[in-house]
C-alpha atoms as a PDB file:
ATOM      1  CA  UNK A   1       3.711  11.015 -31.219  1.00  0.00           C
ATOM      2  CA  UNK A   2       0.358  12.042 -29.942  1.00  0.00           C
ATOM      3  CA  UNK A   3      -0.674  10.470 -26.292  1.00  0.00           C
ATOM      4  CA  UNK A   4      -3.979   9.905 -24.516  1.00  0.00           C
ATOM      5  CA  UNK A   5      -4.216  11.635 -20.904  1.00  0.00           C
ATOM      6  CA  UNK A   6      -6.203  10.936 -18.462  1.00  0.00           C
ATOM      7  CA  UNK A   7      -7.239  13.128 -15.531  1.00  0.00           C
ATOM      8  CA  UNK A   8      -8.018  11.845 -12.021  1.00  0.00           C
ATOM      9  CA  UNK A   9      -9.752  13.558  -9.150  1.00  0.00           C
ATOM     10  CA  UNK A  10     -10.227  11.513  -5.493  1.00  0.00           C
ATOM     11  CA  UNK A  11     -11.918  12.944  -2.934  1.00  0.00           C
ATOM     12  CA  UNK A  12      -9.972  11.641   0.447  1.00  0.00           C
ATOM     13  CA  UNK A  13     -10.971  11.262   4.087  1.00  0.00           C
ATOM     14  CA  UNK A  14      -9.886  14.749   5.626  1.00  0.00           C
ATOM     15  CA  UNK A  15      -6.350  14.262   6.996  1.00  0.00           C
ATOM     16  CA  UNK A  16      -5.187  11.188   5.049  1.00  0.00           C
ATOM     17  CA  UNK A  17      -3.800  13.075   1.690  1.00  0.00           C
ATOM     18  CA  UNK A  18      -0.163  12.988   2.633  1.00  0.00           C
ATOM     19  CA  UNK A  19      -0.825   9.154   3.406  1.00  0.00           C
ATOM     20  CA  UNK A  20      -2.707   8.273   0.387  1.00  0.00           C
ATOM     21  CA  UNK A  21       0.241  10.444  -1.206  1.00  0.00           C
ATOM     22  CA  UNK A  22       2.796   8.133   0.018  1.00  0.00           C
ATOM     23  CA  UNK A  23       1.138   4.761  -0.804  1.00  0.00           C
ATOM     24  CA  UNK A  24       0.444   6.134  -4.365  1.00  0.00           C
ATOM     25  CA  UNK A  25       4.394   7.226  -4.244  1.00  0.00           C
ATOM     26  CA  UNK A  26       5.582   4.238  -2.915  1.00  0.00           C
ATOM     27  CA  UNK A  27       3.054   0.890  -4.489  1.00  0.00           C
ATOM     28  CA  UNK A  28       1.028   2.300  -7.582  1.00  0.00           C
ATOM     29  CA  UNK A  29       3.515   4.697  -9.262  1.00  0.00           C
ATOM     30  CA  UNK A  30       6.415   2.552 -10.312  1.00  0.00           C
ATOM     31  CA  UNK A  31       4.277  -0.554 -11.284  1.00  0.00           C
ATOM     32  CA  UNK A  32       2.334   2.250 -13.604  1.00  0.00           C
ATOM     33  CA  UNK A  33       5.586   3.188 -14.891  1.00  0.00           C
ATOM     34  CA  UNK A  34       6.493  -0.270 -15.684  1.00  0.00           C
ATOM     35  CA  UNK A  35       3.185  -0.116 -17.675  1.00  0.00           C
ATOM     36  CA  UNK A  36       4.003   2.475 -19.802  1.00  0.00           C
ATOM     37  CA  UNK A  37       2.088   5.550 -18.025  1.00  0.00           C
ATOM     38  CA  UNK A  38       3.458   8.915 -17.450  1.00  0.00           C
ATOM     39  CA  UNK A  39       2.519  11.466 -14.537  1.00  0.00           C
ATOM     40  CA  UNK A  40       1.805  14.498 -16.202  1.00  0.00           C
ATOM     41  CA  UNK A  41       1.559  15.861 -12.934  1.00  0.00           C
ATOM     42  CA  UNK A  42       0.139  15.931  -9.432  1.00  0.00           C
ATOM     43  CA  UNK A  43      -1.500  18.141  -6.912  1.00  0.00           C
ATOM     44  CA  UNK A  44      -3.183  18.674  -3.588  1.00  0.00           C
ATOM     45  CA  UNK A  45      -6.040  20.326  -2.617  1.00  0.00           C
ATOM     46  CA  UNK A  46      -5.677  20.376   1.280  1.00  0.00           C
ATOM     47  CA  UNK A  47      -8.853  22.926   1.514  1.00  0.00           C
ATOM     48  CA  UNK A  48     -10.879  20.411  -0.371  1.00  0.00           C
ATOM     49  CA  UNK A  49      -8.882  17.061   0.663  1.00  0.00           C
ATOM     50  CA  UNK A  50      -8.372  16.246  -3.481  1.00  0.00           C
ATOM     51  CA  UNK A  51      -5.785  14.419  -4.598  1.00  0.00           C
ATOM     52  CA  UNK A  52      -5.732  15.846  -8.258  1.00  0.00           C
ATOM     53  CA  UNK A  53      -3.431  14.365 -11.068  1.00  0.00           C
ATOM     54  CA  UNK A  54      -3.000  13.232 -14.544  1.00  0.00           C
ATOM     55  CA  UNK A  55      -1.484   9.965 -16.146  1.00  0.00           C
ATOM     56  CA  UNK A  56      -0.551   9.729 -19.846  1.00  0.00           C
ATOM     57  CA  UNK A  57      -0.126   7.279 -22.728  1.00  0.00           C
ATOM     58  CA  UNK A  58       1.330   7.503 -25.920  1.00  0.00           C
ATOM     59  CA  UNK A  59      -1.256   5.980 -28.544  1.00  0.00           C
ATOM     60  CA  UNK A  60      -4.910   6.872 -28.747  1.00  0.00           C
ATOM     61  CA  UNK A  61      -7.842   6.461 -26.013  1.00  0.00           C
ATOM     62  CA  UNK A  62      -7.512   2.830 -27.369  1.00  0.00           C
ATOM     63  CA  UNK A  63      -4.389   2.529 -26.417  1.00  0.00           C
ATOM     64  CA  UNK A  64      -4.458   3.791 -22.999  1.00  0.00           C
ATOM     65  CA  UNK A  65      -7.550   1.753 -22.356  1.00  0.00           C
ATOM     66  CA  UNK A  66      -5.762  -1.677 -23.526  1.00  0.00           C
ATOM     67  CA  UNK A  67      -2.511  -0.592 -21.221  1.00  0.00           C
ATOM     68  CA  UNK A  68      -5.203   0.493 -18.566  1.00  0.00           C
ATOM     69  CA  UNK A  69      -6.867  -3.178 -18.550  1.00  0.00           C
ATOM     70  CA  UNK A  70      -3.413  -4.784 -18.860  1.00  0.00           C
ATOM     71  CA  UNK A  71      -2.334  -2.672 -15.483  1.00  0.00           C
ATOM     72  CA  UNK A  72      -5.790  -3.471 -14.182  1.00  0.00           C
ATOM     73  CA  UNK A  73      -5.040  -7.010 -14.647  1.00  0.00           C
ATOM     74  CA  UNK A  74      -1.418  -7.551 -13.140  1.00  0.00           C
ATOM     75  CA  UNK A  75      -0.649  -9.177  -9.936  1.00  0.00           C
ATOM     76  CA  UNK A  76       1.633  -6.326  -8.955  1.00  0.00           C
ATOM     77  CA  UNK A  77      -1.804  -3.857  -9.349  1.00  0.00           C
ATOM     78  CA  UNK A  78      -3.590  -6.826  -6.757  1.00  0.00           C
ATOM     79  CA  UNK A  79      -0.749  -6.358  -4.183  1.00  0.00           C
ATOM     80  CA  UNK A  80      -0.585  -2.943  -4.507  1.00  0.00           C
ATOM     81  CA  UNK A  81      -4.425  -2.604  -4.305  1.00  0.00           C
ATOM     82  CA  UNK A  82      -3.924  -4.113  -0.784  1.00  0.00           C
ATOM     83  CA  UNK A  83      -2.117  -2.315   0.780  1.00  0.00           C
ATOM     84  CA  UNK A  84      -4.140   1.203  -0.317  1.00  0.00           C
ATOM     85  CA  UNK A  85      -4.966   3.060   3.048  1.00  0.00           C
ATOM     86  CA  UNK A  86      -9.001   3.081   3.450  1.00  0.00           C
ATOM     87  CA  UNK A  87      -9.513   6.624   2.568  1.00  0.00           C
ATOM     88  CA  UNK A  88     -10.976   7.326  -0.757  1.00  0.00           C
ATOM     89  CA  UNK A  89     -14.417   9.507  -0.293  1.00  0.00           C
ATOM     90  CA  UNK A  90     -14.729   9.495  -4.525  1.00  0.00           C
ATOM     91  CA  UNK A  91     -12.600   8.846  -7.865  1.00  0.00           C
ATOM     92  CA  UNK A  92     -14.159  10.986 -10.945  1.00  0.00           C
ATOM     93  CA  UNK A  93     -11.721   9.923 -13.851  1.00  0.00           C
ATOM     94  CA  UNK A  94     -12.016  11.430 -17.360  1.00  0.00           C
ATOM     95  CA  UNK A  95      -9.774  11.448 -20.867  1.00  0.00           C
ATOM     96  CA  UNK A  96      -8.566  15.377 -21.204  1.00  0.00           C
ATOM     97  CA  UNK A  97      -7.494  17.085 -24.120  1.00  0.00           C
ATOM     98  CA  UNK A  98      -4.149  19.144 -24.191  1.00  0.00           C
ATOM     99  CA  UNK A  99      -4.892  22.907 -25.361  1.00  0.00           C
END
């Protein structure tokens, strides 16, 4: 089956990656799992402070947009969402195509 990945680059406060790292570990991952999503994979750019990684779907762009929104939408997202460390500089988020 064909899936929908998205790519996602944030920019974080020099010095906070391994603590973004660990909230994103810890709160956002499993409740994206739950969701459907799979981490294609993640990286760290310490000389840049990005945070670089990629979340899939299977389905379409439609898809992944209506299991986005749905994510978006959950209480568990909210709580999670609250306890993010203030560090995020920038988020640039695009669909990617696999080669």
């Amino acid at each position: 089956m064909a899936k929908t990945v998205q790519l996602r680059r944030y920019e974080i406060v020099p010095g906070r990656l391994e603590e973004f790292r660990g909230w994103l570990n810890k709160e956002v991952l499993p409740i994206r799992k739950q969701f459907g999503f799979q981490v294609e994979f993640m990286y760290l750019d310490n000389a840049n402070s990005e945070f670089i990684w990629a979340v899939s779907v299977p389905g379409s762009v439609e898809d992944f947009i209506a299991v986005e929104n749905a994510y978006d939408a959950s209480v568990e997202r909210k709580l999670a969402g609250e306890k993010r460390p203030d560090c995020l500089v920038s988020v640039d988020t695009k669909f990617v195509d696999e080669n």
